[in-house]
PDB file of N, CA and C in Angstrom:
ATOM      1  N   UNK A   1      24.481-123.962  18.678  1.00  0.00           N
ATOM      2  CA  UNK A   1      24.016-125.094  19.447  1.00  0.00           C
ATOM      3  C   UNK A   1      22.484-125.069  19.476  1.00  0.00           C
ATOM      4  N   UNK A   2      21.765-125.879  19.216  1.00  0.00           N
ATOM      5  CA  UNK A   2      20.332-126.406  19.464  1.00  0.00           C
ATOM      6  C   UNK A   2      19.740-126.171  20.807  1.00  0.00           C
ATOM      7  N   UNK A   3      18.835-125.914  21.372  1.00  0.00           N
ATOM      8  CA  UNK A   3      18.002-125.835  22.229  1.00  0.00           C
ATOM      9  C   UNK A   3      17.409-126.896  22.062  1.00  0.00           C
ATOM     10  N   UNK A   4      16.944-127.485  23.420  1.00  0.00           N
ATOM     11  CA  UNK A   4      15.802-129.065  23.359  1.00  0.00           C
ATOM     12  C   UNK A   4      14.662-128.333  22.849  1.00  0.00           C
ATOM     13  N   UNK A   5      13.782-129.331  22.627  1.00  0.00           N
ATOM     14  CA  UNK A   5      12.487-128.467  22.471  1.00  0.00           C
ATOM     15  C   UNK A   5      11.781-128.490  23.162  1.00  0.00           C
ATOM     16  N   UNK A   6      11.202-128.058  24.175  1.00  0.00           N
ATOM     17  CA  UNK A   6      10.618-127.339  25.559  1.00  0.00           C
ATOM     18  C   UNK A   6       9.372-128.377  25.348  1.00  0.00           C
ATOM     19  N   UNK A   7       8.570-128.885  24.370  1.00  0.00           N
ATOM     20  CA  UNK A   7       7.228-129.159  23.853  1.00  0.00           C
ATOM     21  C   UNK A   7       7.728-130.996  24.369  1.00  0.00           C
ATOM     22  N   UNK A   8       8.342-131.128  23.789  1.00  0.00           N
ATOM     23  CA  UNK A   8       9.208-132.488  23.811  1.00  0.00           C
ATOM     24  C   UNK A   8       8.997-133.217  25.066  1.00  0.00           C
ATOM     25  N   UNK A   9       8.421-134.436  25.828  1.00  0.00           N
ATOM     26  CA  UNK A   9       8.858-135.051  27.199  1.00  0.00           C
ATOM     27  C   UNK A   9       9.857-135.370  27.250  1.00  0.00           C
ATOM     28  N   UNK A  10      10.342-135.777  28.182  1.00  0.00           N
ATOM     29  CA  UNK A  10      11.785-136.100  28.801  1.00  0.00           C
ATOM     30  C   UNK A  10      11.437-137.919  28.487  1.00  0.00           C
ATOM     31  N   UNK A  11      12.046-138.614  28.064  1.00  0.00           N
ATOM     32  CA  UNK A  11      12.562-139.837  27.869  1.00  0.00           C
ATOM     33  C   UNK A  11      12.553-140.474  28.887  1.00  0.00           C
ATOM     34  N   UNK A  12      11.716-141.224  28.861  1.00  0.00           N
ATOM     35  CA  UNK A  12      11.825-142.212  30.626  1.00  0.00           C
ATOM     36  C   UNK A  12      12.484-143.589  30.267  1.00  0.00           C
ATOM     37  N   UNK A  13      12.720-143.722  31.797  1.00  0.00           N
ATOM     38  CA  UNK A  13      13.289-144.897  31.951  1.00  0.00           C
ATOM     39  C   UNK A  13      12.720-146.304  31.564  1.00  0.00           C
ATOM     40  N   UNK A  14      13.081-147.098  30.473  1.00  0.00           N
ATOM     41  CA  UNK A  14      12.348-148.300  30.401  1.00  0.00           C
ATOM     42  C   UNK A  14      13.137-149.407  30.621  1.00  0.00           C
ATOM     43  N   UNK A  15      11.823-150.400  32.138  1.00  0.00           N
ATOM     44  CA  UNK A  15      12.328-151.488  32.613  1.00  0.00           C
ATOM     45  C   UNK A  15      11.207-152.421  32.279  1.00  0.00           C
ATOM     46  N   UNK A  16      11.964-154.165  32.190  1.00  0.00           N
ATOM     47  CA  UNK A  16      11.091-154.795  32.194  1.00  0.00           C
ATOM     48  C   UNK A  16      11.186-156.118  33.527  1.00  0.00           C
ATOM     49  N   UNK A  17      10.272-156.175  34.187  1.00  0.00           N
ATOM     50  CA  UNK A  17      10.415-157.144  35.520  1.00  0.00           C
ATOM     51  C   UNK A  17       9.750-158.536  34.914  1.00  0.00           C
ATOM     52  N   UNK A  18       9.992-159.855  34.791  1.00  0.00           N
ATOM     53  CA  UNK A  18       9.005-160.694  34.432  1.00  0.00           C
ATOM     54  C   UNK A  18       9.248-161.522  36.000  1.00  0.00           C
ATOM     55  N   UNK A  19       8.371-162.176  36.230  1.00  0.00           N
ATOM     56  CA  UNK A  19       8.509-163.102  37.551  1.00  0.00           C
ATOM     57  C   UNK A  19       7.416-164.801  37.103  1.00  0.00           C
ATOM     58  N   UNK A  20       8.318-165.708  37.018  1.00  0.00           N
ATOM     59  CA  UNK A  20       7.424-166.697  37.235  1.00  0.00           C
ATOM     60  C   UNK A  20       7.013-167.231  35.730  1.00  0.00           C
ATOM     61  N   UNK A  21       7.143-166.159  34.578  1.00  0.00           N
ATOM     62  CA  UNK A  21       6.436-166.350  33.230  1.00  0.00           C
ATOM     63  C   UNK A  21       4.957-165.767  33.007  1.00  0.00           C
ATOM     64  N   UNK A  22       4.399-165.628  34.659  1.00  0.00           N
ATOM     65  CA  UNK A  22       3.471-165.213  34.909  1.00  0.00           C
ATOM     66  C   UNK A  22       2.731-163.891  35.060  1.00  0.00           C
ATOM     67  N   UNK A  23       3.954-162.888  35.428  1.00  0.00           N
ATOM     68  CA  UNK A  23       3.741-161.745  35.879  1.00  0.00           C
ATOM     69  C   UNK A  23       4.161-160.845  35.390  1.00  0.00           C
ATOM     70  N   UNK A  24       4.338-159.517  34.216  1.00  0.00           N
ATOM     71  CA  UNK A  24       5.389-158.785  33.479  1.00  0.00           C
ATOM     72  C   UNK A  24       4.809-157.221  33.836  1.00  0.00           C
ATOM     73  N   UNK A  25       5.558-156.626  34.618  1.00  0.00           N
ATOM     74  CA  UNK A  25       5.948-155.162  35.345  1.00  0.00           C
ATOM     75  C   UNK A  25       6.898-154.289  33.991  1.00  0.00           C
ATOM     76  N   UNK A  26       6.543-153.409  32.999  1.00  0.00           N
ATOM     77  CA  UNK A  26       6.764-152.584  32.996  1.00  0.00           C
ATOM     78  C   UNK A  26       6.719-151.437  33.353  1.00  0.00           C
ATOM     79  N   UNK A  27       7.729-150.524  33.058  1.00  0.00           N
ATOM     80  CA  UNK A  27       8.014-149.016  33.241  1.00  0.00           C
ATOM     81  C   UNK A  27       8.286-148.534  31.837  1.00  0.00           C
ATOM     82  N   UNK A  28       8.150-146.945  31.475  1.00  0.00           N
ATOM     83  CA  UNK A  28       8.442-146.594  30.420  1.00  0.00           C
ATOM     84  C   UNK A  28       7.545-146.909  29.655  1.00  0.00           C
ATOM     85  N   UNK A  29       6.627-146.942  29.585  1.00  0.00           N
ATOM     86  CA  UNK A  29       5.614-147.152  28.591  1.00  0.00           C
ATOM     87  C   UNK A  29       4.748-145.753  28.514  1.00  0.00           C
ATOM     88  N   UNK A  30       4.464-145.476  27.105  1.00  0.00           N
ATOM     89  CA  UNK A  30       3.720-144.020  26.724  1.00  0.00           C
ATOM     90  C   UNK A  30       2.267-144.273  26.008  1.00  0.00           C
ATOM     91  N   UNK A  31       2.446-145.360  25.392  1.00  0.00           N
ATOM     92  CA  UNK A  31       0.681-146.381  24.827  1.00  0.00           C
ATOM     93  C   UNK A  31       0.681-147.544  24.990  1.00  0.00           C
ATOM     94  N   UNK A  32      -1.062-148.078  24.723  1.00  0.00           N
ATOM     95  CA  UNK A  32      -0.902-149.140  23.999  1.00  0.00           C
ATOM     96  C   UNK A  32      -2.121-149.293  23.006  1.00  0.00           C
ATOM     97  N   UNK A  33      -1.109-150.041  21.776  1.00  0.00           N
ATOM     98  CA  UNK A  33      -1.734-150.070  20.758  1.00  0.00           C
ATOM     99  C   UNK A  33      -2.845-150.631  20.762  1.00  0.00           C
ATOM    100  N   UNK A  34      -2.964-151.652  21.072  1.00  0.00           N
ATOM    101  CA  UNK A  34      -4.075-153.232  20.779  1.00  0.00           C
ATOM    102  C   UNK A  34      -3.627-154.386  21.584  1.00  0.00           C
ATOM    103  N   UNK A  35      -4.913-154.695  22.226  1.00  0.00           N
ATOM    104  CA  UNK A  35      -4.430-155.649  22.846  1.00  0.00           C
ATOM    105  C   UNK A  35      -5.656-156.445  23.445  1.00  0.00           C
ATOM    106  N   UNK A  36      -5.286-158.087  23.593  1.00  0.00           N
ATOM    107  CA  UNK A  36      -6.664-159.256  23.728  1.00  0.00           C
ATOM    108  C   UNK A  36      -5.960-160.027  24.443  1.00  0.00           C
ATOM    109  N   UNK A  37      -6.593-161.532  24.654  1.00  0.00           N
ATOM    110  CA  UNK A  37      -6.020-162.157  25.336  1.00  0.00           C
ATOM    111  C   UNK A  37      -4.358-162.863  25.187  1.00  0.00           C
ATOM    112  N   UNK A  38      -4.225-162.748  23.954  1.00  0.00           N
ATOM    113  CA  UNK A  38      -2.636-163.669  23.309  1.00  0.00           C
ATOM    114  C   UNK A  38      -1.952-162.428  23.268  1.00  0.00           C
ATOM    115  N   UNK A  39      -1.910-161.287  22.637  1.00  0.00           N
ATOM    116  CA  UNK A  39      -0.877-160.382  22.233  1.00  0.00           C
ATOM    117  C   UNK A  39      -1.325-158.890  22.959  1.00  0.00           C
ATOM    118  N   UNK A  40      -0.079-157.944  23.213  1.00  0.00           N
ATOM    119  CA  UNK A  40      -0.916-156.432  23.778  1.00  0.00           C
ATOM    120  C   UNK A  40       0.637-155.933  23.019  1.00  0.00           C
ATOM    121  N   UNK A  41       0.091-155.218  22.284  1.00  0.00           N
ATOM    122  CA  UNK A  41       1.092-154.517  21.370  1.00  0.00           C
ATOM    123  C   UNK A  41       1.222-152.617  21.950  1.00  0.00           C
ATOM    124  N   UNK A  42       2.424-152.030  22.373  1.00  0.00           N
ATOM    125  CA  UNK A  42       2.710-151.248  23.122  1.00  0.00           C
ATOM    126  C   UNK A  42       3.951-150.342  22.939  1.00  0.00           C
ATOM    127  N   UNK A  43       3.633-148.872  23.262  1.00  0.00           N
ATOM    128  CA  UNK A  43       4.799-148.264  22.531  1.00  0.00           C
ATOM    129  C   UNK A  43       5.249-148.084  24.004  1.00  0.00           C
ATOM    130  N   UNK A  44       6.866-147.741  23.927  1.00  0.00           N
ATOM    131  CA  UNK A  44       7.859-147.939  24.833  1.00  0.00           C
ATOM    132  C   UNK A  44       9.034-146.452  24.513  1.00  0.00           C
ATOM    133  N   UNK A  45       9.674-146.088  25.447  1.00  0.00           N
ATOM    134  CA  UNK A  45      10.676-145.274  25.460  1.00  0.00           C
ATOM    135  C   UNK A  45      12.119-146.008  24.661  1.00  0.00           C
ATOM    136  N   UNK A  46      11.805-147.105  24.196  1.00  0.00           N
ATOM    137  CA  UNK A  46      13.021-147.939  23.628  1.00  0.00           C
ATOM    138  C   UNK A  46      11.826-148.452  22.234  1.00  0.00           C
ATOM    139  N   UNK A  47      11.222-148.591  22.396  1.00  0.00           N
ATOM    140  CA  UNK A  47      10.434-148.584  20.733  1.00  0.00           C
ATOM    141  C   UNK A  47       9.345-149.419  20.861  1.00  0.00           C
ATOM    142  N   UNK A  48       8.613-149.900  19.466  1.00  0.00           N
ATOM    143  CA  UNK A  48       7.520-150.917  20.004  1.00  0.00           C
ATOM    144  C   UNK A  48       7.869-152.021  20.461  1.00  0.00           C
ATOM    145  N   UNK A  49       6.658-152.222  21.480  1.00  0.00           N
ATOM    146  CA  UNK A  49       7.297-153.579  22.340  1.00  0.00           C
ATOM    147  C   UNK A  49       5.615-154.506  21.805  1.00  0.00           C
ATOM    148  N   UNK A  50       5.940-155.980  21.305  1.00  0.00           N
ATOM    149  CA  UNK A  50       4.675-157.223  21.991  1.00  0.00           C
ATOM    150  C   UNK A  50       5.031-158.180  22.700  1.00  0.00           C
ATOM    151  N   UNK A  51       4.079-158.348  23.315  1.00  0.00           N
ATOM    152  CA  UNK A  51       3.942-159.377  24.315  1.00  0.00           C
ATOM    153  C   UNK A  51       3.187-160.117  23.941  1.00  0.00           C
ATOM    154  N   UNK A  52       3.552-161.580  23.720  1.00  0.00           N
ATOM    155  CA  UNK A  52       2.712-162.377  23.163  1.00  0.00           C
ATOM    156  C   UNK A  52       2.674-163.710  24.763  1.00  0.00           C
ATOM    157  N   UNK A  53       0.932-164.540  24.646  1.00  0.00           N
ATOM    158  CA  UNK A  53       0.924-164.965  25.637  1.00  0.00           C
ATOM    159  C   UNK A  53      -0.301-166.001  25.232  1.00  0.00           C
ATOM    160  N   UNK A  54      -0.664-166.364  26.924  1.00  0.00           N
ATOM    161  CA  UNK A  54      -2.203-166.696  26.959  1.00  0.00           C
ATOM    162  C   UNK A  54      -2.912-166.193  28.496  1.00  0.00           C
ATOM    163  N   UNK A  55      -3.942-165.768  27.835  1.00  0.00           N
ATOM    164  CA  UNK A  55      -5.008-165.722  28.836  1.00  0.00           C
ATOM    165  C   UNK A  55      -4.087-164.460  29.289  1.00  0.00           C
ATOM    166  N   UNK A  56      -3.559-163.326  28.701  1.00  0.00           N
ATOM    167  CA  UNK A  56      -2.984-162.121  29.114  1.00  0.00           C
ATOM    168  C   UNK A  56      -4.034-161.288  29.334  1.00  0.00           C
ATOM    169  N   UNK A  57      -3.634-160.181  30.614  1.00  0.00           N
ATOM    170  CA  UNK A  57      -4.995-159.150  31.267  1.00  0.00           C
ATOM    171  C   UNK A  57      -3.936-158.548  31.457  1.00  0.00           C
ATOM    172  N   UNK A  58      -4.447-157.358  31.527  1.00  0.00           N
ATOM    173  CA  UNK A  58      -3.473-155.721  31.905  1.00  0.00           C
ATOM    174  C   UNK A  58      -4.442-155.443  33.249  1.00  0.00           C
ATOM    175  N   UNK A  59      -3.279-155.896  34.174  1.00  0.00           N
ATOM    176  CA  UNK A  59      -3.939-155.095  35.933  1.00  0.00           C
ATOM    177  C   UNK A  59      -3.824-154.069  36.167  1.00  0.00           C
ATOM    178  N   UNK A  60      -2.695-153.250  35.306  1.00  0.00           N
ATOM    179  CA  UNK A  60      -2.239-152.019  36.111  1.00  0.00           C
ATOM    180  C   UNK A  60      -1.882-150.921  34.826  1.00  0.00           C
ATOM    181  N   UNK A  61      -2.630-149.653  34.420  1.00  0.00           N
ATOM    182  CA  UNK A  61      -2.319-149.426  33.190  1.00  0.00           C
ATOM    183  C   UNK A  61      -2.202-147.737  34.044  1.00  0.00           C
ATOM    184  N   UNK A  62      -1.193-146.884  33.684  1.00  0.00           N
ATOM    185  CA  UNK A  62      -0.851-145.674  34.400  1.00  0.00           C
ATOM    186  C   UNK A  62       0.152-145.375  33.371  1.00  0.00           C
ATOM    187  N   UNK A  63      -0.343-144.226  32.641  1.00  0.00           N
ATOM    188  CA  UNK A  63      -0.018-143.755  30.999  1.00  0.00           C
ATOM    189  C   UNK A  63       1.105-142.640  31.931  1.00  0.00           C
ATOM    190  N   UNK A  64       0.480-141.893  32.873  1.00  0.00           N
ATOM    191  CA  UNK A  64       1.092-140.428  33.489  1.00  0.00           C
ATOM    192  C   UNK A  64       2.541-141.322  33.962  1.00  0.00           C
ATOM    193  N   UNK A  65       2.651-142.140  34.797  1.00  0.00           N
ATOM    194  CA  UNK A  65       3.835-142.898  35.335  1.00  0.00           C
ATOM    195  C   UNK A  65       4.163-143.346  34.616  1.00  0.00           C
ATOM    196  N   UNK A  66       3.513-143.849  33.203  1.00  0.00           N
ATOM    197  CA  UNK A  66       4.409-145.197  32.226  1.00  0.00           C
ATOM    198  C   UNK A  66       4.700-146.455  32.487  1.00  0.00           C
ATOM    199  N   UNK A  67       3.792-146.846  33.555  1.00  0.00           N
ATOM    200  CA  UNK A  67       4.144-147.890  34.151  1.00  0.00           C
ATOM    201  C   UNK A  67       2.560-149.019  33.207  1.00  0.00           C
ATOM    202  N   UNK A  68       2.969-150.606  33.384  1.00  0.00           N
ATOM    203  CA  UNK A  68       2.090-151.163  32.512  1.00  0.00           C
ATOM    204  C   UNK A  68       1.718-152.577  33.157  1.00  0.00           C
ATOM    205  N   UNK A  69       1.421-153.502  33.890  1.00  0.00           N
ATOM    206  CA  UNK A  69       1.404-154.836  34.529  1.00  0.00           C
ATOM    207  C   UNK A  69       0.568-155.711  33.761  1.00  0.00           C
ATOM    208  N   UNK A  70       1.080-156.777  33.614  1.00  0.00           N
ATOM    209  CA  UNK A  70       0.270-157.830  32.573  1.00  0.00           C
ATOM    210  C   UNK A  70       0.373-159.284  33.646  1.00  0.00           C
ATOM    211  N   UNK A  71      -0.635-160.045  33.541  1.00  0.00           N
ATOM    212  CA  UNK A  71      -0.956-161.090  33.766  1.00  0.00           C
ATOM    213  C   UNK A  71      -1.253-162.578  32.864  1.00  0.00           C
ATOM    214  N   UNK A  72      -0.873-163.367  33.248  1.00  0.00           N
ATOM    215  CA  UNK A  72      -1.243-164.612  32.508  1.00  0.00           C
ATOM    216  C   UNK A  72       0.227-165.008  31.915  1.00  0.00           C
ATOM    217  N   UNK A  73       0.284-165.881  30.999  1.00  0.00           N
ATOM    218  CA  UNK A  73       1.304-167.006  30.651  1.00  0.00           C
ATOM    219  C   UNK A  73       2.178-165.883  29.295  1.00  0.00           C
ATOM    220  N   UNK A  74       2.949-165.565  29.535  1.00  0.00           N
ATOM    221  CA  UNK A  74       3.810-164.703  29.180  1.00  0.00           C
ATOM    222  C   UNK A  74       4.856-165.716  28.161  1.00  0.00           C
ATOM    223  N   UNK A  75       4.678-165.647  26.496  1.00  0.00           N
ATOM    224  CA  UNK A  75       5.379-166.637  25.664  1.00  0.00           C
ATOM    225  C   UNK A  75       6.610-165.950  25.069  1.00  0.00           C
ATOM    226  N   UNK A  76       6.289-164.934  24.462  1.00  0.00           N
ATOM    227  CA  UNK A  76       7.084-163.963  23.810  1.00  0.00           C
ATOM    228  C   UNK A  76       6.952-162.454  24.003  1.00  0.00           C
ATOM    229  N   UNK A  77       7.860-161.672  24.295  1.00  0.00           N
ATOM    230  CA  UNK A  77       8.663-160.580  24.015  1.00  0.00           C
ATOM    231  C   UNK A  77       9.067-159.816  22.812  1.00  0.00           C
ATOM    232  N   UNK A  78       8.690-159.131  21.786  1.00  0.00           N
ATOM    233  CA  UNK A  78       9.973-158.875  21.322  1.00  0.00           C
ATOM    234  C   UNK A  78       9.730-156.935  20.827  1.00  0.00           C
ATOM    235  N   UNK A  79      10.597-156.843  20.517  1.00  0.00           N
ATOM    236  CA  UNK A  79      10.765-155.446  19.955  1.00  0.00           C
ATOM    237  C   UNK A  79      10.727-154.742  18.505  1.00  0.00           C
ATOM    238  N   UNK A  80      10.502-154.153  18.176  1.00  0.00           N
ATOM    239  CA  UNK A  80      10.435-153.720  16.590  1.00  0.00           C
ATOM    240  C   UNK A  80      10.442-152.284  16.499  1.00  0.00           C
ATOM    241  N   UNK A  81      10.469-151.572  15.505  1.00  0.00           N
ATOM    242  CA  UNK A  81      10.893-150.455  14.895  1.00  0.00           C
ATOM    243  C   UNK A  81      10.217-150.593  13.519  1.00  0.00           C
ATOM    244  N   UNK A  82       9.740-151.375  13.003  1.00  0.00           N
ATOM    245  CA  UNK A  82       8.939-151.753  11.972  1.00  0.00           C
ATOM    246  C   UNK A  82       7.627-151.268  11.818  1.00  0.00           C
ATOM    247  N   UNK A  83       6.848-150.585  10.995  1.00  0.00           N
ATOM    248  CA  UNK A  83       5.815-150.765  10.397  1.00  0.00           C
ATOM    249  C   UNK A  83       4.758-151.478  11.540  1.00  0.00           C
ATOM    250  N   UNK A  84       3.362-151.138  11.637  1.00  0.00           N
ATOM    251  CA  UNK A  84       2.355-152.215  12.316  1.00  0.00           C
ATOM    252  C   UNK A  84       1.952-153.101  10.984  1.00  0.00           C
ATOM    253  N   UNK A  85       2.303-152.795  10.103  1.00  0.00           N
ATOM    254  CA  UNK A  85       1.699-153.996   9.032  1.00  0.00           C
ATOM    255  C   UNK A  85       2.520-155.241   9.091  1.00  0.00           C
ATOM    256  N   UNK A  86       3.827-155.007   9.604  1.00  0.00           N
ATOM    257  CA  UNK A  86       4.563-156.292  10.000  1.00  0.00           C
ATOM    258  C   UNK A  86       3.991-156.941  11.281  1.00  0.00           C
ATOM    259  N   UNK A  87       3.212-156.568  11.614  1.00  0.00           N
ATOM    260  CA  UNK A  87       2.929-157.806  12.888  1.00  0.00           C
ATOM    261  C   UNK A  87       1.730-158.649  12.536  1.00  0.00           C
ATOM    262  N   UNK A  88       1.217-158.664  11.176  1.00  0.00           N
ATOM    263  CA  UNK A  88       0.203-159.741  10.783  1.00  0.00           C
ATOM    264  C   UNK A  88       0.542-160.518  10.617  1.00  0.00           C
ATOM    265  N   UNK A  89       1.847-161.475  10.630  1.00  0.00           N
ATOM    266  CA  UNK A  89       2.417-162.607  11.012  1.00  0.00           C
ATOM    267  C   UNK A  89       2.015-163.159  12.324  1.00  0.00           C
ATOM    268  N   UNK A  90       2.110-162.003  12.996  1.00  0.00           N
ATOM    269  CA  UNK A  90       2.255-162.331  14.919  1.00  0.00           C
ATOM    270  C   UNK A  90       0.954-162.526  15.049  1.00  0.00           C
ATOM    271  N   UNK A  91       0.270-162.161  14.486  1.00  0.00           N
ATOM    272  CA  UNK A  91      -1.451-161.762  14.798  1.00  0.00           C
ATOM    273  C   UNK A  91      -1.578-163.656  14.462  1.00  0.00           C
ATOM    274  N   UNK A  92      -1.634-163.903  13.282  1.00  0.00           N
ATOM    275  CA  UNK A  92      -2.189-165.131  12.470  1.00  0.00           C
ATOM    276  C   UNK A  92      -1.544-166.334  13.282  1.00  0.00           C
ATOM    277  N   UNK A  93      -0.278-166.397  13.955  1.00  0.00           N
ATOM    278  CA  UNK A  93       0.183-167.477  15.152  1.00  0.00           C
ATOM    279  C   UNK A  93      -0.273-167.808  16.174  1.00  0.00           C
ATOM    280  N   UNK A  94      -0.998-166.650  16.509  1.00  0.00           N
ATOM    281  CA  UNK A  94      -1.774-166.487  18.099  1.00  0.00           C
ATOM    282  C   UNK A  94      -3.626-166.189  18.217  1.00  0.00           C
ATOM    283  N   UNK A  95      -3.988-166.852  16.988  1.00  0.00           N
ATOM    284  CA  UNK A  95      -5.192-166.591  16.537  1.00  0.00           C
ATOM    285  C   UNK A  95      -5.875-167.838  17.111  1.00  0.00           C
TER     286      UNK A  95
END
Protein backbone atom coordinates (compact mmCIF):
# COMPACT_ATOMS: atom_id res chain seq x y z
CA UNK A 1 0.00 0.00 0.00
CA UNK A 2 1.23 3.62 -0.81
CA UNK A 3 1.76 6.19 1.75
CA UNK A 4 0.33 9.89 0.85
CA UNK A 5 3.06 12.00 0.36
CA UNK A 6 3.56 14.03 3.50
CA UNK A 7 5.03 17.07 0.99
CA UNK A 8 1.62 17.02 -0.84
CA UNK A 9 -1.42 19.66 0.55
CA UNK A 10 -4.55 18.32 1.37
CA UNK A 11 -7.15 19.14 -1.45
CA UNK A 12 -9.56 21.79 -0.50
CA UNK A 13 -12.83 22.32 -0.85
CA UNK A 14 -13.94 24.17 -4.05
CA UNK A 15 -17.08 26.44 -3.97
CA UNK A 16 -18.45 28.86 -6.19
CA UNK A 17 -21.12 31.65 -4.74
CA UNK A 18 -22.26 34.11 -7.65
CA UNK A 19 -24.99 36.71 -6.40
CA UNK A 20 -26.69 39.18 -8.69
CA UNK A 21 -24.11 38.46 -11.85
CA UNK A 22 -22.35 40.90 -9.90
CA UNK A 23 -20.56 39.38 -7.16
CA UNK A 24 -18.43 35.82 -7.47
CA UNK A 25 -17.09 34.29 -3.90
CA UNK A 26 -14.77 31.61 -4.40
CA UNK A 27 -13.16 28.99 -2.19
CA UNK A 28 -10.51 26.55 -3.18
CA UNK A 29 -8.44 28.49 -5.08
CA UNK A 30 -4.38 27.92 -4.95
CA UNK A 31 -3.40 30.86 -7.91
CA UNK A 32 -4.00 33.17 -10.17
CA UNK A 33 -2.73 33.19 -13.40
CA UNK A 34 -3.55 36.59 -15.20
CA UNK A 35 -5.91 38.72 -14.83
CA UNK A 36 -7.47 42.54 -16.15
CA UNK A 37 -10.54 43.94 -16.40
CA UNK A 38 -12.65 41.21 -18.84
CA UNK A 39 -10.95 37.86 -17.87
CA UNK A 40 -8.90 36.55 -14.40
CA UNK A 41 -7.69 33.20 -15.29
CA UNK A 42 -7.16 30.93 -11.98
CA UNK A 43 -6.07 27.62 -10.76
CA UNK A 44 -8.64 25.76 -8.59
CA UNK A 45 -8.72 22.42 -6.52
CA UNK A 46 -11.10 21.15 -9.46
CA UNK A 47 -8.77 22.58 -12.29
CA UNK A 48 -8.36 25.80 -14.27
CA UNK A 49 -11.08 28.03 -13.81
CA UNK A 50 -11.90 31.77 -16.18
CA UNK A 51 -13.97 34.17 -15.46
CA UNK A 52 -14.81 36.20 -18.11
CA UNK A 53 -16.63 39.71 -17.54
CA UNK A 54 -16.58 43.52 -17.47
CA UNK A 55 -15.11 45.98 -15.44
CA UNK A 56 -13.94 42.73 -13.17
CA UNK A 57 -11.68 43.69 -9.78
CA UNK A 58 -10.49 41.05 -7.31
CA UNK A 59 -11.56 42.50 -3.62
CA UNK A 60 -10.52 39.73 -1.72
CA UNK A 61 -7.41 37.58 -2.72
CA UNK A 62 -6.23 35.02 0.41
CA UNK A 63 -3.90 32.28 -1.34
CA UNK A 64 -3.36 30.66 2.60
CA UNK A 65 -7.46 30.22 2.84
CA UNK A 66 -8.00 29.78 -1.01
CA UNK A 67 -10.54 31.92 -0.91
CA UNK A 68 -10.87 34.58 -4.14
CA UNK A 69 -13.87 37.56 -4.51
CA UNK A 70 -14.41 39.23 -7.83
CA UNK A 71 -16.45 42.17 -8.67
CA UNK A 72 -18.15 43.64 -11.68
CA UNK A 73 -20.45 42.07 -14.49
CA UNK A 74 -19.68 38.44 -14.37
CA UNK A 75 -20.37 36.89 -18.33
CA UNK A 76 -18.72 33.61 -18.35
CA UNK A 77 -17.41 30.80 -16.26
CA UNK A 78 -15.82 28.01 -17.52
CA UNK A 79 -13.33 25.29 -16.74
CA UNK A 80 -10.47 23.60 -18.59
CA UNK A 81 -7.76 21.11 -18.18
CA UNK A 82 -6.23 22.32 -21.38
CA UNK A 83 -3.04 23.86 -22.22
CA UNK A 84 -2.87 28.01 -21.51
CA UNK A 85 -2.27 28.27 -25.25
CA UNK A 86 -5.93 27.35 -25.64
CA UNK A 87 -7.29 30.38 -24.12
CA UNK A 88 -6.10 32.79 -27.01
CA UNK A 89 -9.46 32.42 -28.36
CA UNK A 90 -10.89 33.75 -24.96
CA UNK A 91 -8.29 36.46 -24.84
CA UNK A 92 -9.15 37.86 -28.66
CA UNK A 93 -13.31 37.95 -27.67
CA UNK A 94 -12.79 40.07 -24.72
CA UNK A 95 -10.19 42.37 -26.16
Amino acid sequence: MRKPDETQEPRRAHTLQLTERNRLTLTGVSDVDSFCDQLIVMNTSQGELTVAGRELHISTLNLEEGRLDIDGLILALEYSDARPASRRGLWRVFR
